[in-house]
C-alpha atoms as a PDB file:
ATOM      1  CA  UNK A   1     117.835 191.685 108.243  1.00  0.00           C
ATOM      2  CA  UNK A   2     114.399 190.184 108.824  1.00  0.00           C
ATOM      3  CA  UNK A   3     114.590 186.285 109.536  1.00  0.00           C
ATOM      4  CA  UNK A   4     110.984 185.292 108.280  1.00  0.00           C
ATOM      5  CA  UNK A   5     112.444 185.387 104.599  1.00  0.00           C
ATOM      6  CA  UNK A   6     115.989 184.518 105.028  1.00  0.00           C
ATOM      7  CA  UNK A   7     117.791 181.040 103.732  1.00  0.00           C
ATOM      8  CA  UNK A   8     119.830 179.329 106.651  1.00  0.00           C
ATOM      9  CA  UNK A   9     122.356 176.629 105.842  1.00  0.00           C
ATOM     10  CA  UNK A  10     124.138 175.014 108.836  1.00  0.00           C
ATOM     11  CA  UNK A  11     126.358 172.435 108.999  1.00  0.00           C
ATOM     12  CA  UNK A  12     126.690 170.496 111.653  1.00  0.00           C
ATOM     13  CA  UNK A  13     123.293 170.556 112.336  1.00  0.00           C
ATOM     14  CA  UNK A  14     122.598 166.467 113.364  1.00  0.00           C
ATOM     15  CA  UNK A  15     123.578 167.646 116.968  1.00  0.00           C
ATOM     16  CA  UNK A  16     125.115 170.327 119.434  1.00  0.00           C
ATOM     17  CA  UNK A  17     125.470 173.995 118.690  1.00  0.00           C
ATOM     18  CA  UNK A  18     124.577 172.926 114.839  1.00  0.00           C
ATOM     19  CA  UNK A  19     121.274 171.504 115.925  1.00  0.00           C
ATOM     20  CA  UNK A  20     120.357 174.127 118.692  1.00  0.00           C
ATOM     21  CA  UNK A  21     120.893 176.967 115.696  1.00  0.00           C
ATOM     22  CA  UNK A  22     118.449 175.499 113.057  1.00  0.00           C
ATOM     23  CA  UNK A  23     116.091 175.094 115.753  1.00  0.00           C
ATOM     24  CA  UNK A  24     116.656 178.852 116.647  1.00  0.00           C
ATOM     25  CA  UNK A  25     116.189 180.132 113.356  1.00  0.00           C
ATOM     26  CA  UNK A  26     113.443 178.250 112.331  1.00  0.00           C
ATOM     27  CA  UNK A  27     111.446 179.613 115.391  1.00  0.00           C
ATOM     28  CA  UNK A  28     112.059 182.984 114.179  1.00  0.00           C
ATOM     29  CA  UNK A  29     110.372 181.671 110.502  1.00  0.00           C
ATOM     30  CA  UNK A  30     113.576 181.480 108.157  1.00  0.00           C
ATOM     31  CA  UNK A  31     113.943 178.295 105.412  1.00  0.00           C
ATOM     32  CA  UNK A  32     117.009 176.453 107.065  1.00  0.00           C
ATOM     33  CA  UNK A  33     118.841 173.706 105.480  1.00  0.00           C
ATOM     34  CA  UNK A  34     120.929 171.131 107.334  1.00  0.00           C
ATOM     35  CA  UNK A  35     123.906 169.685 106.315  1.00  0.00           C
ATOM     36  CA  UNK A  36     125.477 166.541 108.677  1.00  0.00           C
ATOM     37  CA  UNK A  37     126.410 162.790 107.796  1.00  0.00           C
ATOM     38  CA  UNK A  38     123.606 161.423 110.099  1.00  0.00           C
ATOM     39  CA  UNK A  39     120.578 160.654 107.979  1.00  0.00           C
ATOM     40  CA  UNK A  40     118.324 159.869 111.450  1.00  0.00           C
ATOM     41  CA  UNK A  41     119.608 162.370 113.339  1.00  0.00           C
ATOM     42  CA  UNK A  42     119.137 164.736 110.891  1.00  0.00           C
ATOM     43  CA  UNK A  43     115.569 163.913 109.551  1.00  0.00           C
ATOM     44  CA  UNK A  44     114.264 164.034 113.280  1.00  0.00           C
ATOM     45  CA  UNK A  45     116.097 167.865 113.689  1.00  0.00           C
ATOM     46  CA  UNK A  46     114.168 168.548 110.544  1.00  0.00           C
ATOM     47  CA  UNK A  47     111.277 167.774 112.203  1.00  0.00           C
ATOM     48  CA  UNK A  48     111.478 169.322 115.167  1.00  0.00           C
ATOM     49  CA  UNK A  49     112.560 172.942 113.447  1.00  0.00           C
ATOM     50  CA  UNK A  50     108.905 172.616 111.290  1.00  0.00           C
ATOM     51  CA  UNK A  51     107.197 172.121 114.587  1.00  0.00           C
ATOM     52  CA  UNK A  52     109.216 175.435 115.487  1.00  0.00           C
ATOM     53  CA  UNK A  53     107.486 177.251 112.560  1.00  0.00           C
ATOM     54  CA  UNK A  54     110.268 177.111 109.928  1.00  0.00           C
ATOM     55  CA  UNK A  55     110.750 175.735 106.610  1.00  0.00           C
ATOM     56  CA  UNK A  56     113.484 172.744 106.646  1.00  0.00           C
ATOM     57  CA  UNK A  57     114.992 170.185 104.477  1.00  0.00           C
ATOM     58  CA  UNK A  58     117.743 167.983 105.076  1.00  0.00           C
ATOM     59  CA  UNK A  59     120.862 167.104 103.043  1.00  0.00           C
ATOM     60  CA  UNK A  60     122.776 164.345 103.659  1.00  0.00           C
ATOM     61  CA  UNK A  61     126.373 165.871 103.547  1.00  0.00           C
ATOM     62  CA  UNK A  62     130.526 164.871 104.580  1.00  0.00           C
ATOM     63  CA  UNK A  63     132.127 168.128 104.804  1.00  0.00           C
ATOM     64  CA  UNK A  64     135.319 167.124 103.966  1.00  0.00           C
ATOM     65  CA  UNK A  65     134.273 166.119 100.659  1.00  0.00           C
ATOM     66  CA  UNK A  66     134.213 169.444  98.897  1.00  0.00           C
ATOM     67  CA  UNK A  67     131.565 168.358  96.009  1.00  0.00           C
ATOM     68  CA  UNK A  68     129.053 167.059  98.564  1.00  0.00           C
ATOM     69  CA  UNK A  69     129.381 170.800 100.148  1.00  0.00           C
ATOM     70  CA  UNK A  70     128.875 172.377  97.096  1.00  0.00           C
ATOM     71  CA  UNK A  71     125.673 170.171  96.468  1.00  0.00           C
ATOM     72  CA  UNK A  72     123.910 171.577 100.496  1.00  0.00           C
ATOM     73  CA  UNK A  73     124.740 175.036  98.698  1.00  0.00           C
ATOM     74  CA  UNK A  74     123.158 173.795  95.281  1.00  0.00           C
ATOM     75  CA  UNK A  75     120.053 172.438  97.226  1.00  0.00           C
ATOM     76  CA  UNK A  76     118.904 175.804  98.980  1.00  0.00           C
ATOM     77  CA  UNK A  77     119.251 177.290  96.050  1.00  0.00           C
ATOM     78  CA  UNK A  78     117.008 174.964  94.242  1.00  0.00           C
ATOM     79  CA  UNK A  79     114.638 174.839  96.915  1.00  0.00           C
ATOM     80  CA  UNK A  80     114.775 178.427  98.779  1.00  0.00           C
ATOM     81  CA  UNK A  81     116.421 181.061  95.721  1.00  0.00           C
ATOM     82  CA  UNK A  82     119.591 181.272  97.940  1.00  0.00           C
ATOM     83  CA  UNK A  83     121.409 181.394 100.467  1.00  0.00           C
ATOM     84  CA  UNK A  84     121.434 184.487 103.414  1.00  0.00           C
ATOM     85  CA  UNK A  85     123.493 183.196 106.053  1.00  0.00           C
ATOM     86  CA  UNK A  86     125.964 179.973 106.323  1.00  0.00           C
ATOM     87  CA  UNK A  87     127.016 178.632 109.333  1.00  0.00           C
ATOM     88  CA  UNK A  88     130.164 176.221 109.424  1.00  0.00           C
ATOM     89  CA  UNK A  89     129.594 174.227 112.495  1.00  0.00           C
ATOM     90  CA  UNK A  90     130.404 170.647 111.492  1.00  0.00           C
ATOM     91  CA  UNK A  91     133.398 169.308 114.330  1.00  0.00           C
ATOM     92  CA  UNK A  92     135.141 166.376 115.048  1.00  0.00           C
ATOM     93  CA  UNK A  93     137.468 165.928 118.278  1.00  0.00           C
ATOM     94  CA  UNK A  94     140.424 163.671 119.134  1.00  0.00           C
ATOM     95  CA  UNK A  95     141.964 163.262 122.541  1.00  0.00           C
ATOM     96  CA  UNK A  96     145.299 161.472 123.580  1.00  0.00           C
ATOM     97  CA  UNK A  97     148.986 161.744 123.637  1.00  0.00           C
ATOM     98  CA  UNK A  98     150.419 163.162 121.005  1.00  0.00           C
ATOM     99  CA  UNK A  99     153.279 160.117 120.398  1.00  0.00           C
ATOM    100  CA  UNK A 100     150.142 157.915 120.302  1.00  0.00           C
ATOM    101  CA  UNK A 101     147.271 159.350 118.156  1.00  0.00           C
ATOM    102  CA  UNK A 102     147.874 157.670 114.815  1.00  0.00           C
ATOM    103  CA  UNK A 103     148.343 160.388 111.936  1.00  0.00           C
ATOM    104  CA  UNK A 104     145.582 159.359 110.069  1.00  0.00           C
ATOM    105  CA  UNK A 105     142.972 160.420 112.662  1.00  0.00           C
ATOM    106  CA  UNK A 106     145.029 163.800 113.523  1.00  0.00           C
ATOM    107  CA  UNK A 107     144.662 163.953 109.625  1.00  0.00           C
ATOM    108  CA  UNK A 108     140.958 163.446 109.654  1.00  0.00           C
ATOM    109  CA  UNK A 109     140.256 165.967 112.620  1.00  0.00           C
ATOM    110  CA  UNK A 110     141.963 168.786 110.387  1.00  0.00           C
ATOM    111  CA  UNK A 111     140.418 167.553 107.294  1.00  0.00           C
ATOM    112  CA  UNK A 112     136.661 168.185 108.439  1.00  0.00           C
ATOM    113  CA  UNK A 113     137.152 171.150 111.033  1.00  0.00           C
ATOM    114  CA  UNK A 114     139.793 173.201 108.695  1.00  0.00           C
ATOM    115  CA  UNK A 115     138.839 172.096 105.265  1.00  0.00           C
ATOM    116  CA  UNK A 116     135.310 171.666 106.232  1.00  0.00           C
ATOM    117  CA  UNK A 117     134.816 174.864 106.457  1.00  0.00           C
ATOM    118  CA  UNK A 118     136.876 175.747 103.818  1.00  0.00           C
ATOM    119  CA  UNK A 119     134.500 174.258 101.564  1.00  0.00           C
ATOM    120  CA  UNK A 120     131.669 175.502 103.383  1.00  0.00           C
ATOM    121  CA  UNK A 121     132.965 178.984 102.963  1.00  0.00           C
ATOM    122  CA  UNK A 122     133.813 178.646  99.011  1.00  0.00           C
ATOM    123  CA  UNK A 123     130.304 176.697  98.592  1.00  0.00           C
ATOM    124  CA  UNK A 124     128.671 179.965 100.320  1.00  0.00           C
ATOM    125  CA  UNK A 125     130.286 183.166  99.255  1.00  0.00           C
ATOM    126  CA  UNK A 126     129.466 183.226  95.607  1.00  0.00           C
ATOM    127  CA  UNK A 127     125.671 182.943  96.541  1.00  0.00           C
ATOM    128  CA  UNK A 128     125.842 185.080  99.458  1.00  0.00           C
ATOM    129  CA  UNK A 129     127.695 188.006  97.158  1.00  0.00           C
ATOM    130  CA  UNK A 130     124.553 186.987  94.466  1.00  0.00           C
ATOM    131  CA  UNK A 131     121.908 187.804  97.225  1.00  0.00           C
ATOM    132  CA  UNK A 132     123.881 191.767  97.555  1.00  0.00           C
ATOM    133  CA  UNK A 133     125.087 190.432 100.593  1.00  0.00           C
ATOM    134  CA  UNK A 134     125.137 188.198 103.371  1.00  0.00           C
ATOM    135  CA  UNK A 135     126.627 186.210 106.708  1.00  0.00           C
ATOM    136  CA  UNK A 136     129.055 183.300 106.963  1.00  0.00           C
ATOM    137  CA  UNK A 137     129.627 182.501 110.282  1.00  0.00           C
ATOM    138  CA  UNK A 138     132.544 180.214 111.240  1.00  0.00           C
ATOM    139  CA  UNK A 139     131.598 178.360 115.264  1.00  0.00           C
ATOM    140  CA  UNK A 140     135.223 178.224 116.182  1.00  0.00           C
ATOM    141  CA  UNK A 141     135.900 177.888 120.254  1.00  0.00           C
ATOM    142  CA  UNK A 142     138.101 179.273 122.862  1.00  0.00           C
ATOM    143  CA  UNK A 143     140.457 176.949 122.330  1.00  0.00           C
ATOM    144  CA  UNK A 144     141.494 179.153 119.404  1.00  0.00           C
ATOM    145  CA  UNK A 145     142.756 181.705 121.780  1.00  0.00           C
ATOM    146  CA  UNK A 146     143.799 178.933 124.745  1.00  0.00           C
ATOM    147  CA  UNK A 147     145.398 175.801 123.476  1.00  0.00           C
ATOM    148  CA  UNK A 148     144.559 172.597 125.631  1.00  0.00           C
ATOM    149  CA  UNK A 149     147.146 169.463 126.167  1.00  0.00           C
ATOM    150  CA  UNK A 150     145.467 165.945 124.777  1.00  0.00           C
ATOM    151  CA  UNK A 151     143.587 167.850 121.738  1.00  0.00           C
ATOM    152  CA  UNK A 152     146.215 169.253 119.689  1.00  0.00           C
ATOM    153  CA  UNK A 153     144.677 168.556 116.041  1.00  0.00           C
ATOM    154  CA  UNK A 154     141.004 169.972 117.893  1.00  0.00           C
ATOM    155  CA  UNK A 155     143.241 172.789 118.872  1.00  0.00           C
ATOM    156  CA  UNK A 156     144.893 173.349 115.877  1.00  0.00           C
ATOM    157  CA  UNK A 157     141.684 173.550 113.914  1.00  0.00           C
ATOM    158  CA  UNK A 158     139.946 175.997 115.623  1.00  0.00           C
ATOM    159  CA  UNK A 159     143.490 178.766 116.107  1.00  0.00           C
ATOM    160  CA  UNK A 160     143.132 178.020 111.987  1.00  0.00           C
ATOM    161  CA  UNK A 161     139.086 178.819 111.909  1.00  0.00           C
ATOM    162  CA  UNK A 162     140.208 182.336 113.359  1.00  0.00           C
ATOM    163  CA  UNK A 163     142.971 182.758 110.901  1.00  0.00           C
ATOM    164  CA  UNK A 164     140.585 181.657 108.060  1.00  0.00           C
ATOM    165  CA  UNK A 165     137.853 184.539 109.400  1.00  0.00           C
ATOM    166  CA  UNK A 166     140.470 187.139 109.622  1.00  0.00           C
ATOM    167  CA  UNK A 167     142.111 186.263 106.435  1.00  0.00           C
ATOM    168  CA  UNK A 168     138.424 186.287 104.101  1.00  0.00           C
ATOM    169  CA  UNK A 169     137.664 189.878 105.683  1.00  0.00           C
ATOM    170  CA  UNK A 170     140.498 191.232 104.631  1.00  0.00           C
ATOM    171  CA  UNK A 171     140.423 190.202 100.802  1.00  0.00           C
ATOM    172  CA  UNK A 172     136.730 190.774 100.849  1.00  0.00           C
ATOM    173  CA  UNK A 173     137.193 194.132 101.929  1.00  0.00           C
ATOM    174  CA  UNK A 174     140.208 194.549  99.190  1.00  0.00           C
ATOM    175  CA  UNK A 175     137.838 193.007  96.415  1.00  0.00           C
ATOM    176  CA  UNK A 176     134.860 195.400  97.600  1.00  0.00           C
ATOM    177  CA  UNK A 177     132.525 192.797  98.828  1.00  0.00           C
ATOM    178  CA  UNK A 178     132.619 193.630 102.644  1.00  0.00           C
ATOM    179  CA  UNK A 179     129.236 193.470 102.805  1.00  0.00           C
ATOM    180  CA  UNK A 180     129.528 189.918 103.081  1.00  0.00           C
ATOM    181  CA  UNK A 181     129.855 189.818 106.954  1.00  0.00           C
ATOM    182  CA  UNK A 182     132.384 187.182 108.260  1.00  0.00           C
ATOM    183  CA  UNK A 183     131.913 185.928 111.947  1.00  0.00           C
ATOM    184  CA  UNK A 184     133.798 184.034 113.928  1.00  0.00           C
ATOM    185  CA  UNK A 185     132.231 182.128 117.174  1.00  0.00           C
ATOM    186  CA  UNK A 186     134.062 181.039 120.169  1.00  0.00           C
ATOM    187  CA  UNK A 187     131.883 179.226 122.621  1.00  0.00           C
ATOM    188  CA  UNK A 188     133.448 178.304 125.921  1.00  0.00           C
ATOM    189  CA  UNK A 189     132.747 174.922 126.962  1.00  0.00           C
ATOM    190  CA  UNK A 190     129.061 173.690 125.745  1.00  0.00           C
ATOM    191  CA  UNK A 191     126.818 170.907 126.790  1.00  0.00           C
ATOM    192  CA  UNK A 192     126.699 168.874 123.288  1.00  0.00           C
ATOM    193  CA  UNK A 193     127.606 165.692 123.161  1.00  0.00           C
ATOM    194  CA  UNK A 194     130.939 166.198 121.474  1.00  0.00           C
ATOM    195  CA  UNK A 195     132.424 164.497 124.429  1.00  0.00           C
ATOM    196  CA  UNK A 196     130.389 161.552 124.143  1.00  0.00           C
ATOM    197  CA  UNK A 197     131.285 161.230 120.476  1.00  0.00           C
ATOM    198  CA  UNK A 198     135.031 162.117 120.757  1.00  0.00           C
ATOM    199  CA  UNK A 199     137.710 160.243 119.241  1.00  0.00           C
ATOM    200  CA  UNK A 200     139.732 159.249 122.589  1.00  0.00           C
ATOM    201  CA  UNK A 201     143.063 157.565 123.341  1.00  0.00           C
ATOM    202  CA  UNK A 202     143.936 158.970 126.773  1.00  0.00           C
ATOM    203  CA  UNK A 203     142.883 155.443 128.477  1.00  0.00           C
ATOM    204  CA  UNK A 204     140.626 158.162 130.666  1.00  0.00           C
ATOM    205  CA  UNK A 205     136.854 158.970 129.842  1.00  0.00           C
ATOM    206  CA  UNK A 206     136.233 162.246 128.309  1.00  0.00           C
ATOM    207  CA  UNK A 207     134.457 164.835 130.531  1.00  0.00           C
ATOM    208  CA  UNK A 208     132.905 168.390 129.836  1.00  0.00           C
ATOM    209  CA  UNK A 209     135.443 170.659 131.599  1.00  0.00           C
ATOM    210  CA  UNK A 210     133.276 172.858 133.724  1.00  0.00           C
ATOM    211  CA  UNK A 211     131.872 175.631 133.949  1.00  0.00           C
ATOM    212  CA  UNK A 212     129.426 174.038 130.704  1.00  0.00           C
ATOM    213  CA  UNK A 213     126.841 176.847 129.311  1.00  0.00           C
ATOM    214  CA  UNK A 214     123.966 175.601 126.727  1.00  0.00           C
ATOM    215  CA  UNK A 215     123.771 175.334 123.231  1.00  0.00           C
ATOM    216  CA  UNK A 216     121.285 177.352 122.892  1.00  0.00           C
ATOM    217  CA  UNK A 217     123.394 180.537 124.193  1.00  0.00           C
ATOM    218  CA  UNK A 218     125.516 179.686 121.652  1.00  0.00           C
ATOM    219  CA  UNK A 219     122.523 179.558 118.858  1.00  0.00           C
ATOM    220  CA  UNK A 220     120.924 182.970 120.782  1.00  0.00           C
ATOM    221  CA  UNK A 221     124.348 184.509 119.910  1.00  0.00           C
ATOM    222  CA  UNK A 222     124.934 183.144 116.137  1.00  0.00           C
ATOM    223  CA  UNK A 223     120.999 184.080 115.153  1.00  0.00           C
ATOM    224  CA  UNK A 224     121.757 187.911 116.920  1.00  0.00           C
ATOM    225  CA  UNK A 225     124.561 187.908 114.305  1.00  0.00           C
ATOM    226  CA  UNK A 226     122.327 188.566 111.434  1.00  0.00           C
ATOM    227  CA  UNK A 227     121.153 191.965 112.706  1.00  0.00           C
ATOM    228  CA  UNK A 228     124.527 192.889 114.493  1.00  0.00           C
ATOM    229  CA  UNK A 229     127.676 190.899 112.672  1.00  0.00           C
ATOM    230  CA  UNK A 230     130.517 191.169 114.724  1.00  0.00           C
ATOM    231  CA  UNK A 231     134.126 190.027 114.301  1.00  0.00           C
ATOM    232  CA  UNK A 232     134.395 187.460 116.945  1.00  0.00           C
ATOM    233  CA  UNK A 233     132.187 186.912 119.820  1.00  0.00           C
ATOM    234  CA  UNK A 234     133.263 184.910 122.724  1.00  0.00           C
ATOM    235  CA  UNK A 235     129.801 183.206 124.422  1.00  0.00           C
ATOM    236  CA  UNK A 236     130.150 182.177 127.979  1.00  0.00           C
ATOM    237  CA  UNK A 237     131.277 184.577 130.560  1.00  0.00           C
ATOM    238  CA  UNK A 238     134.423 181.853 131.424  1.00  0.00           C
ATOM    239  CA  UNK A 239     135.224 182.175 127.541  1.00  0.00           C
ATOM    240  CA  UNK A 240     135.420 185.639 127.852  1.00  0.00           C
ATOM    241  CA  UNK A 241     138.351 185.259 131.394  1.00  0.00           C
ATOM    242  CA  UNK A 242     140.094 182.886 129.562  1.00  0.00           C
ATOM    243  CA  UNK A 243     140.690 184.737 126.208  1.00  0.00           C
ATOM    244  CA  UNK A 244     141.445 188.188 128.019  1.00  0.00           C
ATOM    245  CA  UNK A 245     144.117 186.023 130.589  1.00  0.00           C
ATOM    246  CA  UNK A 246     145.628 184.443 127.736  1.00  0.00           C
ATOM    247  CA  UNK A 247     146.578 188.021 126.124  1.00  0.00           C
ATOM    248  CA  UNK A 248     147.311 189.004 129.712  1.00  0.00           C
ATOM    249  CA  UNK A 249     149.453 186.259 131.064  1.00  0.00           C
ATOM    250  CA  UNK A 250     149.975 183.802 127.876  1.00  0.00           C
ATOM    251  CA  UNK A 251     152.710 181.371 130.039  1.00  0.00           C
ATOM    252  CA  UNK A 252     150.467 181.264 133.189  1.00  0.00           C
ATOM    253  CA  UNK A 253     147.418 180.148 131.466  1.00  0.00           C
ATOM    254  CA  UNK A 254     149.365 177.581 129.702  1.00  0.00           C
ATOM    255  CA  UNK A 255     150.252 176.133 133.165  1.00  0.00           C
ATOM    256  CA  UNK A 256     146.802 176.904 134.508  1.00  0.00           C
ATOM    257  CA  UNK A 257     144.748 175.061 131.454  1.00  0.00           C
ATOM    258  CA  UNK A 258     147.167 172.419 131.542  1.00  0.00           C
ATOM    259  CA  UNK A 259     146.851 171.583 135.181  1.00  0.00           C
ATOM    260  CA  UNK A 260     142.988 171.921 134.763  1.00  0.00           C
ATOM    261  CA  UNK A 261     142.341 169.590 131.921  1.00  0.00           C
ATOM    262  CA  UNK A 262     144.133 166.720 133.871  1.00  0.00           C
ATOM    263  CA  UNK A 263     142.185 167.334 136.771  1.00  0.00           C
ATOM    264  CA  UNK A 264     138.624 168.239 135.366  1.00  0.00           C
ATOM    265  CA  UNK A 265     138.833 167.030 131.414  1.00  0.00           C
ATOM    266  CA  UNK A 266     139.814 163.470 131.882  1.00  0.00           C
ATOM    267  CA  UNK A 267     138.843 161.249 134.407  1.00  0.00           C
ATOM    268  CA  UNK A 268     141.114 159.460 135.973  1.00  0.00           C
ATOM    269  CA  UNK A 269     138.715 157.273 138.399  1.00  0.00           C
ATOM    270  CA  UNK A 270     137.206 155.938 135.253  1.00  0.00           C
ATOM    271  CA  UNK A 271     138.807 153.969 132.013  1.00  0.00           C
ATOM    272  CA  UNK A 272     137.750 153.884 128.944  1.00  0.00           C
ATOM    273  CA  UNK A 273     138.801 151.979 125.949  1.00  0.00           C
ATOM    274  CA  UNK A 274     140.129 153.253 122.412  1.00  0.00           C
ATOM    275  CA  UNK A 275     137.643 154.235 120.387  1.00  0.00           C
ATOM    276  CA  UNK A 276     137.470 156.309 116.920  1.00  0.00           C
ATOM    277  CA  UNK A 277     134.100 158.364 117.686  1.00  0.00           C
ATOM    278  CA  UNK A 278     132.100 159.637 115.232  1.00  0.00           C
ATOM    279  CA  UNK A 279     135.693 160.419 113.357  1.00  0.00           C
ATOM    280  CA  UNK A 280     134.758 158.191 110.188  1.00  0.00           C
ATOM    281  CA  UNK A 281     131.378 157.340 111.062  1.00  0.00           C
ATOM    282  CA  UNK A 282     128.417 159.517 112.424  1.00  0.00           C
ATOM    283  CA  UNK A 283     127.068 158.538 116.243  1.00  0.00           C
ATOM    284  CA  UNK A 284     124.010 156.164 115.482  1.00  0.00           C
ATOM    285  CA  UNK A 285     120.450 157.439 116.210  1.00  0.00           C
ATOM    286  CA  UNK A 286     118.567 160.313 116.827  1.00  0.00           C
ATOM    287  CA  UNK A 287     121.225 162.766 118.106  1.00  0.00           C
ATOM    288  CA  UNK A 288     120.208 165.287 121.033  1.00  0.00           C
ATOM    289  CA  UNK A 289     121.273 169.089 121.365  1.00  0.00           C
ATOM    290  CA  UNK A 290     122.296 168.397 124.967  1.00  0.00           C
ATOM    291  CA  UNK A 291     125.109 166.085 126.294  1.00  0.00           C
ATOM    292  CA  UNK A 292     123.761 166.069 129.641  1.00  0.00           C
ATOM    293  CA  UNK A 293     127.028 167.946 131.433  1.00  0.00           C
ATOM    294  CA  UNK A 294     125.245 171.383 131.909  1.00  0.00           C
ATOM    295  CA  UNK A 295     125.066 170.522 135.976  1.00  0.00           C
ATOM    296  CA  UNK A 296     129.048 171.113 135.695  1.00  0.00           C
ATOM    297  CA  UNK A 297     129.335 174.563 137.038  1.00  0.00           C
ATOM    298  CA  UNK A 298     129.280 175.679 140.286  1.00  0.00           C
ATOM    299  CA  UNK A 299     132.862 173.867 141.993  1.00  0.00           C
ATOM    300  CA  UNK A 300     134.601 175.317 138.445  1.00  0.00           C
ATOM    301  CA  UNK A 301     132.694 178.883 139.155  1.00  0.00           C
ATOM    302  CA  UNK A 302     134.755 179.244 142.663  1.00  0.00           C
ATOM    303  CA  UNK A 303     138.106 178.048 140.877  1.00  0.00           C
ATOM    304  CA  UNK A 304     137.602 180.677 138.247  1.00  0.00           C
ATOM    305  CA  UNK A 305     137.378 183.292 140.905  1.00  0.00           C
ATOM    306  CA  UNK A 306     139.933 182.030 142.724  1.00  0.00           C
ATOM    307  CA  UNK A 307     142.306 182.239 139.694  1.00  0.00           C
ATOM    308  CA  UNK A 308     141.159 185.557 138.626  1.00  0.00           C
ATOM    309  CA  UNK A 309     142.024 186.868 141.328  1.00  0.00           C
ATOM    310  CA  UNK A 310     146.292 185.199 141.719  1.00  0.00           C
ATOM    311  CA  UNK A 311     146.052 186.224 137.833  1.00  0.00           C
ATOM    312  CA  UNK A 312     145.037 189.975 139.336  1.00  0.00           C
ATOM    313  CA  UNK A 313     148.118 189.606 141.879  1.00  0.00           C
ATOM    314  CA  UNK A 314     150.540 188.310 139.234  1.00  0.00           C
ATOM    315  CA  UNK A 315     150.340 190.842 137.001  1.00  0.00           C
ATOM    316  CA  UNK A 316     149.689 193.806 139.604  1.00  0.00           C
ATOM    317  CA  UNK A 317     153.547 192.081 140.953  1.00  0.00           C
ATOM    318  CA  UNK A 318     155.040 192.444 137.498  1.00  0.00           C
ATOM    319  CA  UNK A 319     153.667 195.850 137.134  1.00  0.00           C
ATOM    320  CA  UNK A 320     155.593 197.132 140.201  1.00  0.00           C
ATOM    321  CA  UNK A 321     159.109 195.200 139.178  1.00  0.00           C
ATOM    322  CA  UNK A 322     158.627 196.794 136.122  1.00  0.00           C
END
């Protein structure tokens, strides 16, 4: 599939991994159009993907409300003649006890990461199946595979984004319309600022667990989807440990990522107060790709070894009891 003629809608796009993949795919030349709440933020990524060479428009757009989803899918059609490839990026996180996160926020969290792109995908697939064909990609994360303590609803959204991708291949295949591709992404941790913008109730400032890759590996790997569509695609060579340990040794990693998120997610030398995020409102301004965290690698690189290797020795040990 050549990108110079293809229609791109992302949502998500004001920031993060949504932002870094319009600008990707309007430097190879394709008509993107972004979908996020932040006017500001997202009229300055418009401009910055037509300096890239691509086509762009913005549309102003709350993925949890399902009409205002159908309207981004309305809008490339009016402007472009379709749509080639959707990408359901838009996220929200929420950190803190699980006694103490008031339901309505857990609520809110589900409501734009699960139905989100529940819309996103009904909005898409009837144009995509009108074009002979197409990609929806679905940016999930590894904590679909590896759950995390302090970030159940975030958790909970993204095992459901792999359900939701397994579950729409199947009946596509069964309806004979498997040639609409359906992706699912599961970036490791990424320097966005999704951390700055979290939801947060621990009493403990949010932190970028380390190792953090870029969110532009994670936009190299969604645009390489178009000419290779794969199932899922884990993006960040951590990503990729942690999945295969969790199928390996489920009840260790629990302990392991538990252990790790209190020492390297939360900070315990520094407070912070309650605050909503961008739960109900988007983050004023500009918005950024970056977060500035991507220096957080090299002290998480030698614990990663060092646990590969007692995961190694664990299961050689149950091997030989066996």
């Amino acid at each position: 599939m050549r990108l110079n003629d293809k229609v791109v809608v992302i949502t998500g796009a004001s920031s993060g991994i949504g932002r870094a993949t319009a600008l990707a795919f309007a430097a190879k030349g394709a008509a993107v159009v972004l979908g996020a709440r932040g006017q500001e933020a997202l009229e300055q990524t418009v401009r910055e993907c037509v300096r890239r060479g691509g086509r762009a428009v913005a549309v102003p757009t709350d993925v949890s409300d399902a009409h205002a989803v159908q309207r981004l899918a309305g809008q490339a059609a009016a402007r472009f003649g379709g749509v080639d490839v959707w990408v359901n990026c838009a996220a929200v996180t929420l950190f803190g006890p699980f006694d103490q996160v008031p339901l309505e926020d857990f609520r809110r969290v589900l409501d734009v990461n699960i139905m989100g792109y529940v819309h996103g995908a009904r909005a898409a697939l009837p144009h995509l199946r009108q074009r002979g064909g197409g990609l929806l990609v679905n940016v999930s994360s590894i904590a679909g595979a590896v759950a995390q303590p302090y970030a159940h609803a975030y958790t909970m959204s993204k095992h459901a984004i792999q359900a939701l991708g397994s579950s729409l291949r199947q009946e596509l295949r069964l309806r004979g319309a498997d040639d609409v591709r359906v992706c699912t992404v599961m970036p490791a941790v990424i320097d966005t600022p999704l951390f700055q913008h979290a939801a947060n109730r621990t009493g403990r400032r949010v932190l970028a667990m380390p190792p953090v890759y870029s969110a532009e590996r994670v936009a190299h790997a969604i645009v390489a989807l178009v000419r290779r569509p794969r199932r899922e695609v884990v993006v960040g060579p951590m990503g990729r440990f942690l999945v295969a340990q969790a199928k390996l040794a489920p009840g260790l990693t629990e302990k392991m990522m538990a252990s790790q998120v209190e020492r390297a997610h939360l900070a315990h030398e520094e407070p912070a107060e309650v605050t909503p995020g961008n739960l109900y409102e988007p983050a004023p301004g500009p918005g950024s790709v970056r977060g500035g965290w991507h220096g957080r690698r090299r002290t998480a690189v030698r614990r990663a070894l060092a646990l590969a290797a007692l995961v190694g020795t664990v299961t050689a040990a149950r091997r030989v009891l066996r």
